[in-house]
Protein backbone atom coordinates (compact mmCIF):
# COMPACT_ATOMS: atom_id res chain seq x y z
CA UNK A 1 44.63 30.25 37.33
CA UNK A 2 43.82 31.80 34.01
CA UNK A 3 46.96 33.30 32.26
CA UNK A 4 46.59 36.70 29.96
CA UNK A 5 47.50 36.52 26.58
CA UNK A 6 49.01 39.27 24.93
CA UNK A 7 47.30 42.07 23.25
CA UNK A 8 48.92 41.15 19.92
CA UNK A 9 46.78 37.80 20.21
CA UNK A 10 44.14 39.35 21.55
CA UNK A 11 41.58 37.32 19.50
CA UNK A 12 42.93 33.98 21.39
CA UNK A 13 41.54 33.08 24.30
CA UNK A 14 42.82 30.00 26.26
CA UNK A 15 41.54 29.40 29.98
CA UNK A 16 44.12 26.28 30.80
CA UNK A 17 43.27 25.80 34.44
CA UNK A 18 39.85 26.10 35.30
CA UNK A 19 38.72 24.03 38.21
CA UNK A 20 35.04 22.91 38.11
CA UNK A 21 33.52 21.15 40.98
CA UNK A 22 30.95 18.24 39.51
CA UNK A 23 29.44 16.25 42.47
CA UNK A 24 32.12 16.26 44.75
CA UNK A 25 34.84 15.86 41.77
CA UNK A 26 37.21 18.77 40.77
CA UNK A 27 38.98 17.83 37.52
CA UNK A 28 40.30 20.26 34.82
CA UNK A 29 39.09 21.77 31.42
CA UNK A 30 40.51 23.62 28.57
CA UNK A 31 38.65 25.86 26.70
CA UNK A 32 39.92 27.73 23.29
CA UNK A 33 37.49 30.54 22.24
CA UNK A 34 38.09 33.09 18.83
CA UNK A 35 36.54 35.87 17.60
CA UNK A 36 35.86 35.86 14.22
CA UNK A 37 37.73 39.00 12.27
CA UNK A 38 34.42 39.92 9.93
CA UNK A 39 32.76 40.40 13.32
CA UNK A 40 34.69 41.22 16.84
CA UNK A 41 31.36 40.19 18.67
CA UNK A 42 31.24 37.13 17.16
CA UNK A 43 32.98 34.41 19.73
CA UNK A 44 33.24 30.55 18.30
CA UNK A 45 34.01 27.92 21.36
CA UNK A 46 32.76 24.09 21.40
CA UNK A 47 31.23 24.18 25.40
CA UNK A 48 27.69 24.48 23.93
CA UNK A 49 27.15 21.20 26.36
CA UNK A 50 25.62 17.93 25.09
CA UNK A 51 24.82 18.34 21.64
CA UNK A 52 23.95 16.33 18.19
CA UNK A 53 23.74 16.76 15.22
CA UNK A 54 21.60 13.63 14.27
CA UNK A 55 18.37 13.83 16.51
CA UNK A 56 16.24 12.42 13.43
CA UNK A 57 17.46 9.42 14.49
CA UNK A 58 14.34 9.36 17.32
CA UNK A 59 12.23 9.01 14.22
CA UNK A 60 13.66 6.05 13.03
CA UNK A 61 14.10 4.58 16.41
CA UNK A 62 10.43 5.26 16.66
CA UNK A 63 9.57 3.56 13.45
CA UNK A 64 11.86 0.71 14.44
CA UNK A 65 10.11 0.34 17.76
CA UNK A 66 6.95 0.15 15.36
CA UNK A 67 7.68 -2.72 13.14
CA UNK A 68 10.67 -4.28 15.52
CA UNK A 69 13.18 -3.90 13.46
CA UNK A 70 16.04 -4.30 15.77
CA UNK A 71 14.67 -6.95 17.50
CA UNK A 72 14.34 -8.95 14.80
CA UNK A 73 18.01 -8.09 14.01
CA UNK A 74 18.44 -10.17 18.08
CA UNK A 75 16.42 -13.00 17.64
CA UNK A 76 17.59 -14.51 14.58
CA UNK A 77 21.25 -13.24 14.13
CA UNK A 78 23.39 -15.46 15.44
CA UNK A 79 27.08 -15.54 15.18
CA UNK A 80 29.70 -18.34 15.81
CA UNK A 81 30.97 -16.70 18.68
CA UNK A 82 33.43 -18.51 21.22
CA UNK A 83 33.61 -15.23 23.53
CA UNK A 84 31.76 -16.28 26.73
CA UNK A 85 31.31 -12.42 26.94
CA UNK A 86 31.38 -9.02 25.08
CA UNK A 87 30.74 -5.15 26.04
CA UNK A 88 29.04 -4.92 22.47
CA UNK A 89 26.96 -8.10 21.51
CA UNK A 90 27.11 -9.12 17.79
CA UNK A 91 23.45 -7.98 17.09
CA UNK A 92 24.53 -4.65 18.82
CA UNK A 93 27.21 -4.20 16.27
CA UNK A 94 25.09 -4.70 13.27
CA UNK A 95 22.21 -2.95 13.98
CA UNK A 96 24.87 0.23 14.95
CA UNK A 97 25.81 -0.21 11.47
CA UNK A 98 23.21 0.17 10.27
CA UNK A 99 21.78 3.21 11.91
CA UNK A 100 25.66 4.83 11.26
CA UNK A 101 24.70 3.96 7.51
CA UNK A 102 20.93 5.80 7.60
CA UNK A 103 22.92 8.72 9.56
CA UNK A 104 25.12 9.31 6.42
CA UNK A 105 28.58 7.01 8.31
CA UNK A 106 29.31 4.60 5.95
CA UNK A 107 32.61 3.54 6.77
CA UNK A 108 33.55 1.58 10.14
CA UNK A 109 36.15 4.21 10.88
CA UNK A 110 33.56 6.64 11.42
CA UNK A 111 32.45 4.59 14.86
CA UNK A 112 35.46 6.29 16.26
CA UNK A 113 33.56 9.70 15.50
CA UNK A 114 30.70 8.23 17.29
CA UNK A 115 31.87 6.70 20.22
CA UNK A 116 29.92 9.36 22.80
CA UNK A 117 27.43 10.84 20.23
CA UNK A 118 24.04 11.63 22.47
CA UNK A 119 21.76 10.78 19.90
CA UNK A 120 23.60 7.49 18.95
CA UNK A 121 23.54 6.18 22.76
CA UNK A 122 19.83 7.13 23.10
CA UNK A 123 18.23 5.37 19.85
CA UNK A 124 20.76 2.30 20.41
CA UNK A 125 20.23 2.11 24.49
CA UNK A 126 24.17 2.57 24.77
CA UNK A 127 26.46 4.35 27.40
CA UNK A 128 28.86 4.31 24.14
CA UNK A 129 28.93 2.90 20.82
CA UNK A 130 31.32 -0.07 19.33
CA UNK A 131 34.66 1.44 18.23
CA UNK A 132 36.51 0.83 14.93
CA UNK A 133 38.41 -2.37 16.00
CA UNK A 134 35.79 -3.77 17.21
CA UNK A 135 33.33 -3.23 14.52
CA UNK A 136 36.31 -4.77 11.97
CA UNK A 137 36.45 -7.79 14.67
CA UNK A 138 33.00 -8.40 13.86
CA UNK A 139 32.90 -8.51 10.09
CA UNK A 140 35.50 -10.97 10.17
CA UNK A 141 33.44 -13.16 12.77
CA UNK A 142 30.70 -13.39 10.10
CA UNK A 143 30.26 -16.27 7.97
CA UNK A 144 28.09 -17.62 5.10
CA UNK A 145 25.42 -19.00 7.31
CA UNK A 146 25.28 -15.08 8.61
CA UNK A 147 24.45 -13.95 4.92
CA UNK A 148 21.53 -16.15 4.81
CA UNK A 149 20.54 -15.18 8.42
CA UNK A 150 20.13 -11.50 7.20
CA UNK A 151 18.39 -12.40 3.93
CA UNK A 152 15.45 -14.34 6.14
CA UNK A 153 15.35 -11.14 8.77
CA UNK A 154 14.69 -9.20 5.55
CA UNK A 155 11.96 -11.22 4.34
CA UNK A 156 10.43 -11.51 8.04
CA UNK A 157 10.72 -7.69 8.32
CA UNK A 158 8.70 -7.67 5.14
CA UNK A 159 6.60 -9.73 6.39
CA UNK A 160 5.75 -7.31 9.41
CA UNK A 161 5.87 -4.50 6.83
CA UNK A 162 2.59 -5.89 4.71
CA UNK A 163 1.00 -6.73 7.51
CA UNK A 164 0.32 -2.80 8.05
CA UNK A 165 0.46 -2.21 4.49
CA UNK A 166 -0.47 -5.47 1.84
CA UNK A 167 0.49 -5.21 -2.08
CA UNK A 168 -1.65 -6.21 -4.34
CA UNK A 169 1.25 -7.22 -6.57
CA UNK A 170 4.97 -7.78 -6.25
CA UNK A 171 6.96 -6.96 -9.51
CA UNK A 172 10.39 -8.43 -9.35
CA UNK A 173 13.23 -6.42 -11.22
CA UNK A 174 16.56 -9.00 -12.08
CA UNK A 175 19.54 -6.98 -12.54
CA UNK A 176 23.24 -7.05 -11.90
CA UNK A 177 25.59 -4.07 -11.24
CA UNK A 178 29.20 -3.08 -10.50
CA UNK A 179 31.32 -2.89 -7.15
CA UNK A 180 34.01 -1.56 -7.66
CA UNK A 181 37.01 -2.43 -5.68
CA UNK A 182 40.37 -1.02 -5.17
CA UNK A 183 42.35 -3.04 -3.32
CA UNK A 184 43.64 -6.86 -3.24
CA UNK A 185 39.90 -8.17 -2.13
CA UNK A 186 39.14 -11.94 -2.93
CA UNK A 187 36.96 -12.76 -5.92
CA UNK A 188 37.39 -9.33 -7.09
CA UNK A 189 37.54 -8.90 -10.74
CA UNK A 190 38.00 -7.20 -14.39
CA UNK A 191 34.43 -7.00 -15.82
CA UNK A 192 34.35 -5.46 -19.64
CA UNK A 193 31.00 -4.50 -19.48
CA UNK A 194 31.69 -1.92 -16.54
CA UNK A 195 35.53 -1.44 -17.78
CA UNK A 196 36.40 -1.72 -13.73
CA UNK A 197 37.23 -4.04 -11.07
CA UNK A 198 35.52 -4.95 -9.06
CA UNK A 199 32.23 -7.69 -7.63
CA UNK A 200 28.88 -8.22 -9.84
CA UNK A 201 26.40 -8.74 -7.39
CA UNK A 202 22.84 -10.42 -8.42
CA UNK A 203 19.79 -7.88 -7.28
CA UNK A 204 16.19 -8.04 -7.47
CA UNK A 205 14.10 -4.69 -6.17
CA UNK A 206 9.82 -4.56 -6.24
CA UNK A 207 9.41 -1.99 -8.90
CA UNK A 208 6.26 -1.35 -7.57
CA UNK A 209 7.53 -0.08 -3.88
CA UNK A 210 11.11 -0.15 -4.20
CA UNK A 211 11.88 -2.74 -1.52
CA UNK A 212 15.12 -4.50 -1.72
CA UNK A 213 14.14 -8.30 -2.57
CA UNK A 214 17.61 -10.12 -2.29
CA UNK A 215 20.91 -9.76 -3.11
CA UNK A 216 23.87 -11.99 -3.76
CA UNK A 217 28.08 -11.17 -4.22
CA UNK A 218 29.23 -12.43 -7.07
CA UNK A 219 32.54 -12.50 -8.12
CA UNK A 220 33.83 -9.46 -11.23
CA UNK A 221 34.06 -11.57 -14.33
CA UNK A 222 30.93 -13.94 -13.87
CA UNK A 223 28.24 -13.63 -16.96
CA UNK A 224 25.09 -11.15 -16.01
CA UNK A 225 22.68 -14.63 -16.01
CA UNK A 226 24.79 -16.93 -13.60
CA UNK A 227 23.09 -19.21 -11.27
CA UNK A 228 20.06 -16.48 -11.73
CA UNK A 229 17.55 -19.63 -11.12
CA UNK A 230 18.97 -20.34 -8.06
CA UNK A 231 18.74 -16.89 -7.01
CA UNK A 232 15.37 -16.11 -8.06
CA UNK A 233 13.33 -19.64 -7.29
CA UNK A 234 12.98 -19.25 -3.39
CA UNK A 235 11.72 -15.87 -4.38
CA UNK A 236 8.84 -16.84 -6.57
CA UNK A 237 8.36 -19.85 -4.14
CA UNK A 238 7.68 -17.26 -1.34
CA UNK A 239 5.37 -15.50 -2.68
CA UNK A 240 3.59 -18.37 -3.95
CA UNK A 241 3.19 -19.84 -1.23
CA UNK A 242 2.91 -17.52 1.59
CA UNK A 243 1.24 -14.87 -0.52
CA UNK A 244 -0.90 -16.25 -3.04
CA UNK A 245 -3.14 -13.67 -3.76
CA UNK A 246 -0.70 -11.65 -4.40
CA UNK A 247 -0.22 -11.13 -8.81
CA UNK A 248 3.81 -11.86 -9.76
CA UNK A 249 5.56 -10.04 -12.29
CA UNK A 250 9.62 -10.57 -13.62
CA UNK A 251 11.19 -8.34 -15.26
CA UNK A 252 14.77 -8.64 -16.67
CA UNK A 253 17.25 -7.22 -19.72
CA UNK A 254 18.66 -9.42 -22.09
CA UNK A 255 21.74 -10.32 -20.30
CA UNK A 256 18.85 -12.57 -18.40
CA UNK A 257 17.03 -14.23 -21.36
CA UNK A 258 17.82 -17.75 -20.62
CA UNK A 259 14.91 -20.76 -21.11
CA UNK A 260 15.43 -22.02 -17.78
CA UNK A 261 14.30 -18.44 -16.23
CA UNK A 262 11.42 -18.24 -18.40
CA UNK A 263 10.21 -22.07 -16.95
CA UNK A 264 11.26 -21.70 -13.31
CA UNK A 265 8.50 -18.32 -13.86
CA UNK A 266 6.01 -20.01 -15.69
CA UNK A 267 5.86 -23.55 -13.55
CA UNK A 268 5.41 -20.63 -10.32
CA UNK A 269 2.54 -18.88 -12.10
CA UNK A 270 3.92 -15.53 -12.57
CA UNK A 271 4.62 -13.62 -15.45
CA UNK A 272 7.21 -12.29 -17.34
CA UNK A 273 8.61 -9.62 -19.84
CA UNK A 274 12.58 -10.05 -20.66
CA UNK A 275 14.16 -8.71 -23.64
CA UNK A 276 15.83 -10.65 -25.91
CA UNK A 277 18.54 -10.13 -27.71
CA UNK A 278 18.44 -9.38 -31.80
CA UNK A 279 19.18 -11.84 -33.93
CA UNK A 280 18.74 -12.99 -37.57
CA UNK A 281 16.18 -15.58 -37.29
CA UNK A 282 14.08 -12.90 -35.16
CA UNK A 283 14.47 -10.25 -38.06
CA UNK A 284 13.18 -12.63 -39.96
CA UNK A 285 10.25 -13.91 -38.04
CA UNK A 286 9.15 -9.89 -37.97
CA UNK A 287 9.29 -9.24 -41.33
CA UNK A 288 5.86 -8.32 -41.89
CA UNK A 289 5.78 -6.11 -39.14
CA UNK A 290 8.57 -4.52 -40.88
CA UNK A 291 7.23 -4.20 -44.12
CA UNK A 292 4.13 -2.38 -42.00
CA UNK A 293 6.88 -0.10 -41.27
CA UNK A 294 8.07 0.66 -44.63
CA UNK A 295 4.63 1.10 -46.16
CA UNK A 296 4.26 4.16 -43.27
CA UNK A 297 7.63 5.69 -44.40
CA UNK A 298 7.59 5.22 -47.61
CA UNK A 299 5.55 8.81 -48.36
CA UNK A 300 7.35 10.08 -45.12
CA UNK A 301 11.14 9.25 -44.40
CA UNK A 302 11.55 12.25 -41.86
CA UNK A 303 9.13 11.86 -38.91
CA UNK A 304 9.51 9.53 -36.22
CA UNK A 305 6.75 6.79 -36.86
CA UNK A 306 6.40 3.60 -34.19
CA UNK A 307 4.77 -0.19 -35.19
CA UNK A 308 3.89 -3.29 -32.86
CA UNK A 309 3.54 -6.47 -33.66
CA UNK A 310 3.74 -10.05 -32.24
CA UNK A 311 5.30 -13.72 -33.05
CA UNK A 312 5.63 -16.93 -32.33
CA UNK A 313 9.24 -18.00 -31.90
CA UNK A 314 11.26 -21.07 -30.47
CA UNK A 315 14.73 -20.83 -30.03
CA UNK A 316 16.89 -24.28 -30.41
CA UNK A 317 17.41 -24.58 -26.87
CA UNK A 318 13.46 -23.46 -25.97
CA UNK A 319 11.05 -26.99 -24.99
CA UNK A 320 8.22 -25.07 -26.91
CA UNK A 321 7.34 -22.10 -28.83
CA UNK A 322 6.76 -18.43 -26.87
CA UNK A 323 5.10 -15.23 -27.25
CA UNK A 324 7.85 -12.36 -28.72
CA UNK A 325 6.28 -8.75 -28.64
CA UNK A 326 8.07 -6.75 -31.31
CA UNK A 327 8.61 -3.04 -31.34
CA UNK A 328 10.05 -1.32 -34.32
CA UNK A 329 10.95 1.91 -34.33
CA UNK A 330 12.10 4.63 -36.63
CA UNK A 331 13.84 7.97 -35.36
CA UNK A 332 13.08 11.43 -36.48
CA UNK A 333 15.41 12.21 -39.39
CA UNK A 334 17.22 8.77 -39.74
CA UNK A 335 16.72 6.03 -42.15
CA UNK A 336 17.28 2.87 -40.05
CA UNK A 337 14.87 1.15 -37.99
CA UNK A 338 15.52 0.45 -34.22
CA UNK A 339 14.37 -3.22 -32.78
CA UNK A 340 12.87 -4.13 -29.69
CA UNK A 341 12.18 -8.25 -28.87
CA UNK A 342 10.78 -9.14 -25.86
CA UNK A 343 9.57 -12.39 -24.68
CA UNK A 344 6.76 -13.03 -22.79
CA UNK A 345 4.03 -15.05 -21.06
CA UNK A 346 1.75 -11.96 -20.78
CA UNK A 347 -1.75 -11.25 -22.83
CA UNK A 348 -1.43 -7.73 -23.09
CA UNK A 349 -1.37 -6.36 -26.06
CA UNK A 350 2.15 -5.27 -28.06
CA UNK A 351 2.61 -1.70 -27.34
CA UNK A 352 1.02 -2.15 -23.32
CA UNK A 353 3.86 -5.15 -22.91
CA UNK A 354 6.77 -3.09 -24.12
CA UNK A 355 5.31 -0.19 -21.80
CA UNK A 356 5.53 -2.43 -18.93
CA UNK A 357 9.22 -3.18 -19.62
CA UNK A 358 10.21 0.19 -20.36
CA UNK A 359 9.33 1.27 -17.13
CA UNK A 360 12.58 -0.92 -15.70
CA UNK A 361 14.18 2.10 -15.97
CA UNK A 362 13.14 2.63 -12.22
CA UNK A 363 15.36 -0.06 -11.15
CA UNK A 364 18.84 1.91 -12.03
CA UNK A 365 17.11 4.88 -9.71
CA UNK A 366 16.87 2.21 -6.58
CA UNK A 367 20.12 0.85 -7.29
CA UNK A 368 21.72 4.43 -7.73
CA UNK A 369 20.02 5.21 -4.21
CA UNK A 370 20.76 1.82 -2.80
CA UNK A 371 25.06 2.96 -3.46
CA UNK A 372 24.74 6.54 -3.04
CA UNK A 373 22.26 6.67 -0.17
CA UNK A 374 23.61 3.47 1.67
CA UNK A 375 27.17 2.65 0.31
CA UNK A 376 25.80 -0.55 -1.25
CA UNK A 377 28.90 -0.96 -3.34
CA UNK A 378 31.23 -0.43 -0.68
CA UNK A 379 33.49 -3.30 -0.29
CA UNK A 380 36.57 -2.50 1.38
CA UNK A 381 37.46 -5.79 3.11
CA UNK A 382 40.10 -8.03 1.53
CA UNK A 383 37.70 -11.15 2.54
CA UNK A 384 34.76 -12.34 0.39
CA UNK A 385 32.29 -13.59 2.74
CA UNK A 386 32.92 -10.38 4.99
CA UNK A 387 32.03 -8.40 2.13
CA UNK A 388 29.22 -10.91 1.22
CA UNK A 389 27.58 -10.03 4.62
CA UNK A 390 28.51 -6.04 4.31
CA UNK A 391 25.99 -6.43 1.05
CA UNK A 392 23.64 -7.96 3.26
CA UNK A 393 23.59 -5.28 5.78
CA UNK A 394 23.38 -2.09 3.77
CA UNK A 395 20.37 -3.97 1.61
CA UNK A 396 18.61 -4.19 5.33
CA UNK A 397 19.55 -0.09 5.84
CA UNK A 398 18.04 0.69 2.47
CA UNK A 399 14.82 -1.35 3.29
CA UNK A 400 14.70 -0.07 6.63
CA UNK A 401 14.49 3.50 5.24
CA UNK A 402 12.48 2.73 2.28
CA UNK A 403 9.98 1.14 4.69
CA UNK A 404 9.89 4.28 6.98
CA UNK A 405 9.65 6.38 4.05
CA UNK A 406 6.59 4.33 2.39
CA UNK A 407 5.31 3.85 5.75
CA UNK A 408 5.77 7.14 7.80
CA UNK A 409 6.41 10.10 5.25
CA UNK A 410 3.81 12.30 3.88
CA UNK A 411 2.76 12.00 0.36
CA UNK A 412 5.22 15.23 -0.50
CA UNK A 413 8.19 13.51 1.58
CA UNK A 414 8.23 9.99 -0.06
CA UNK A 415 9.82 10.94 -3.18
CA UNK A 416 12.59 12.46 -1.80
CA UNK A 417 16.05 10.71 -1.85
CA UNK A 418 17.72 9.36 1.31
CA UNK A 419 19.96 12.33 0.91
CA UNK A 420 17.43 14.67 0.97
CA UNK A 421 15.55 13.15 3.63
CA UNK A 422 18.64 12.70 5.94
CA UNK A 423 18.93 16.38 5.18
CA UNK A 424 15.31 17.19 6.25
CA UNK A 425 14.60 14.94 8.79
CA UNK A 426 18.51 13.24 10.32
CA UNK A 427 20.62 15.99 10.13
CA UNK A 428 19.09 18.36 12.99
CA UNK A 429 20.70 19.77 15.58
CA UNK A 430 20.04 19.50 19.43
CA UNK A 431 20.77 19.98 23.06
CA UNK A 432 20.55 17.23 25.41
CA UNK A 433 19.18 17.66 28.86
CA UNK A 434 19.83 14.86 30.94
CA UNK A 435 18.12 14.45 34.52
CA UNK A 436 17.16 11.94 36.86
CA UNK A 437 14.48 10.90 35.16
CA UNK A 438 14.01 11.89 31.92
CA UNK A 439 16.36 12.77 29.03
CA UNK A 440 15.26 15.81 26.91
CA UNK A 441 16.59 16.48 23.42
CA UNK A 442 15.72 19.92 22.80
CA UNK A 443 15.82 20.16 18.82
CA UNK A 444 16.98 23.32 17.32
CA UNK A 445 14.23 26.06 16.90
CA UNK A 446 15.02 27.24 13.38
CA UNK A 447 14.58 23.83 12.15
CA UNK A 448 12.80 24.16 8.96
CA UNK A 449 11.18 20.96 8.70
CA UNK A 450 9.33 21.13 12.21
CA UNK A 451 6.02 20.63 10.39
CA UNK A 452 7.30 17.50 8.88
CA UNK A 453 8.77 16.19 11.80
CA UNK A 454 5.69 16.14 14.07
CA UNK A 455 3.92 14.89 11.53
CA UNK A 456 6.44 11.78 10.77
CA UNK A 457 6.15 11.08 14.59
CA UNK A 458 2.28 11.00 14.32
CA UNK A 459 2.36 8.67 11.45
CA UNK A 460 4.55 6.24 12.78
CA UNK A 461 2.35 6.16 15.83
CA UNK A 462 -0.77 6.02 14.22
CA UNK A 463 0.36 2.97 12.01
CA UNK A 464 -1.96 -0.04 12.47
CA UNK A 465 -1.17 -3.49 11.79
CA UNK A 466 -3.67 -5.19 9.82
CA UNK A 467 -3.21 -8.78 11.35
């Protein structure tokens, strides 16, 4: 029976008993449709059937399909479980995550949002997805022998990942950087050089491709440089052995110029350019390249003017003498001189060595899109080793994308942010036709980025591993 509103409300329509009959089944729905006051013709109603808005996700199913990126995710994640059975399996769980996180759903609440999303079921071969509860269940299931599980399913995706397309160098960027916390979460911390609380995770990216190398929780207050051996030796020792042929560079600020680095590189054969930090005895050591710069501005004390130079230094604590490249540096229209140390086992010359550190700078753009793009930073449980493994898994959704977009983007696509590309490629709408025997999505016409849809499909199907 459908009940007439008043002409007052004219604009409201409500239908509140509509029987449908659906194989046999009669059951009830409630519609509320509105016309829109800058246009009476205009009707707004949400029965436009089974619809997405995330049918990009096909592509990165696709890709995932491609490389086996969830099924990696099965065979070597395993959980100290005691349940003889669950609806959602623990591998399930993460790898959800992880497409919610690539979709633009950081948080585990958002599951809840998700529950009967079409596109979500399809890509993750689900009649519905893991809810909130259960997702929390999970991250408190995890344990420190999970962490490490995820870090080797990151280096045997890699693996897969060079076998279609081999480096012919690896360039390891050290770094640590703030996650900030609000709440009462264990080993959280003040840290005075981020003025916050919060965790100061260990990270090392490629430079050269932007993949995600490792990363490690640390608690708030620990120094930049702690246990950075430890991190950074299995590393070196992979490449070295597993990939020989392969050239190895480090790269590192100051906070990082300890001797034992510099050894644990040099004993692995790779090289190395990490600043060091100014002091006396170095001032010293350059002071004929500074006099160099004085003879230049002595005539001229206004234009910017540049010198490079080289020395031999050993600190107390150094087993022998290293190379420091020296860059001094005078600003346009100032009078003091700006100093630049780094050490280094390279053989390039001065001014191509302090070149190849100053392009670090691209490692604050992949950890800027590893926390923007993938809520890297977000660590919202009050449990250290849950957030420890939260790390893990959005450093696995940043390499999973980064991989796709190396991998399966044109040339004009790959620079493009995750937010951009979730834009492009994620966020498009569709209508979801499901028969007997096939299940249609029927992507939105107007899409824009057609073009660079198809042709993200044909890449990923046209990729060719090379052994």
């Amino acid at each position: 029976m459908i009940k007439t509103i008043e002409k007052r409300d004219s604009n409201l329509l409500w239908l509140i008993c509509r029987k449908t009959l659906n194989k046999g089944e009669s059951h009830m729905v409630s519609l509320l449709e509105k016309a829109t006051n800058f246009n009476r013709k205009v009707k707004i109603n949400f029965e436009g059937g089974d619809l997405t808005s995330d049918a990009g996700l096909l592509l990165y199913r696709e890709f995932d399909e491609k490389i086996g990126f969830s099924q990696t995710i099965k065979d070597f994640l395993k959980v100290n479980d005691h349940a003889k059975f669950r609806i959602h399996s623990n591998s399930d769980i993460a790898i959800q995550k992880i497409y919610q996180n690539i979709a633009g759903y950081h948080t585990d609440d958002n599951a809840d949002e998700l529950t009967i999303d079409p596109a979500f079921k399809a890509v993750l071969s689900k009649k519905t997805l893991a809810s909130q509860p259960t997702i929390s269940r999970f991250n408190n299931r995890l344990d420190i022998n999970n962490a490490k599980q995820f870090q080797y399913i990151n280096e045997t995706l890699m693996d897969k990942v060079y076998s279609i397309e081999m480096p012919k160098q690896v360039l390891i960027d050290l770094d640590s950087t703030n996650c900030q916390t609000y709440g009462n979460q264990y080993g959280s911390n003040y840290n005075f050089h981020y003025s916050a609380n919060g965790y100061h995770p260990l990270v090392a990216f490629d430079g050269l491709t932007g993949d995600f190398l490792k990363a490690e929780l640390r608690s708030g207050n620990v120094y930049t440089s702690r246990q950075v051996t430890r991190f950074l030796g299995p590393i070196l020792n992979r490449y070295s052995n597993k990939y020989p042929t392969i050239d190895r560079f480090v790269r590192a600020d100051s906070g990082f110029a300890v001797p034992e680095l510099y050894k644990l590189i040099e004993d692995n054969k790779a090289f190395y350019a990490i600043r060091l930090k100014a002091y006396k005895t170095l001032y010293a050591k350059a002071a004929d390249i500074t006099a160099r710069m004085d003879l230049i501005c002595k005539d001229n004390i206004y234009d910017y003017s540049v010198v490079y130079g080289e020395i031999k230094y050993k600190a107390s604590k150094w087993e022998n003498e290293r190379r420091v490249v020296v860059k001094i540096e005078k600003p346009e229209g100032q009078m003091c001189y700006n100093y630049t140390f780094i050490v280094t086992n390279m053989t390039a010359t001065p001014k191509k060595v302090v070149m190849f550190y100053s392009n670090r700078g691209t490692m604050e753009n992949f950890i800027k899109e590893s926390k923007n793009g993938f809520a890297f930073d977000s660590m919202s449980s009050t449990e250290y080793i849950a957030n420890m493994n939260k790390l893990q898994l959005a450093m696995l959704a940043y390499n999973f994308n980064n991989w796709f977009r190396r991998l399966a983007l044109s040339t004009s696509m790959k620079s493009n942010r995750m937010e951009t590309i979730r834009l492009k490629l994620v966020k498009i709408a569709a209508k979801i036709i499901n028969r007997s025997r096939y299940l249609t999505f029927k992507l939105c016409s107007s899409c824009p980025y057609k073009k660079e849809f198809w042709d993200t499909l044909n890449r990923i199907n046209n990729l060719v591993f090379l052994s």
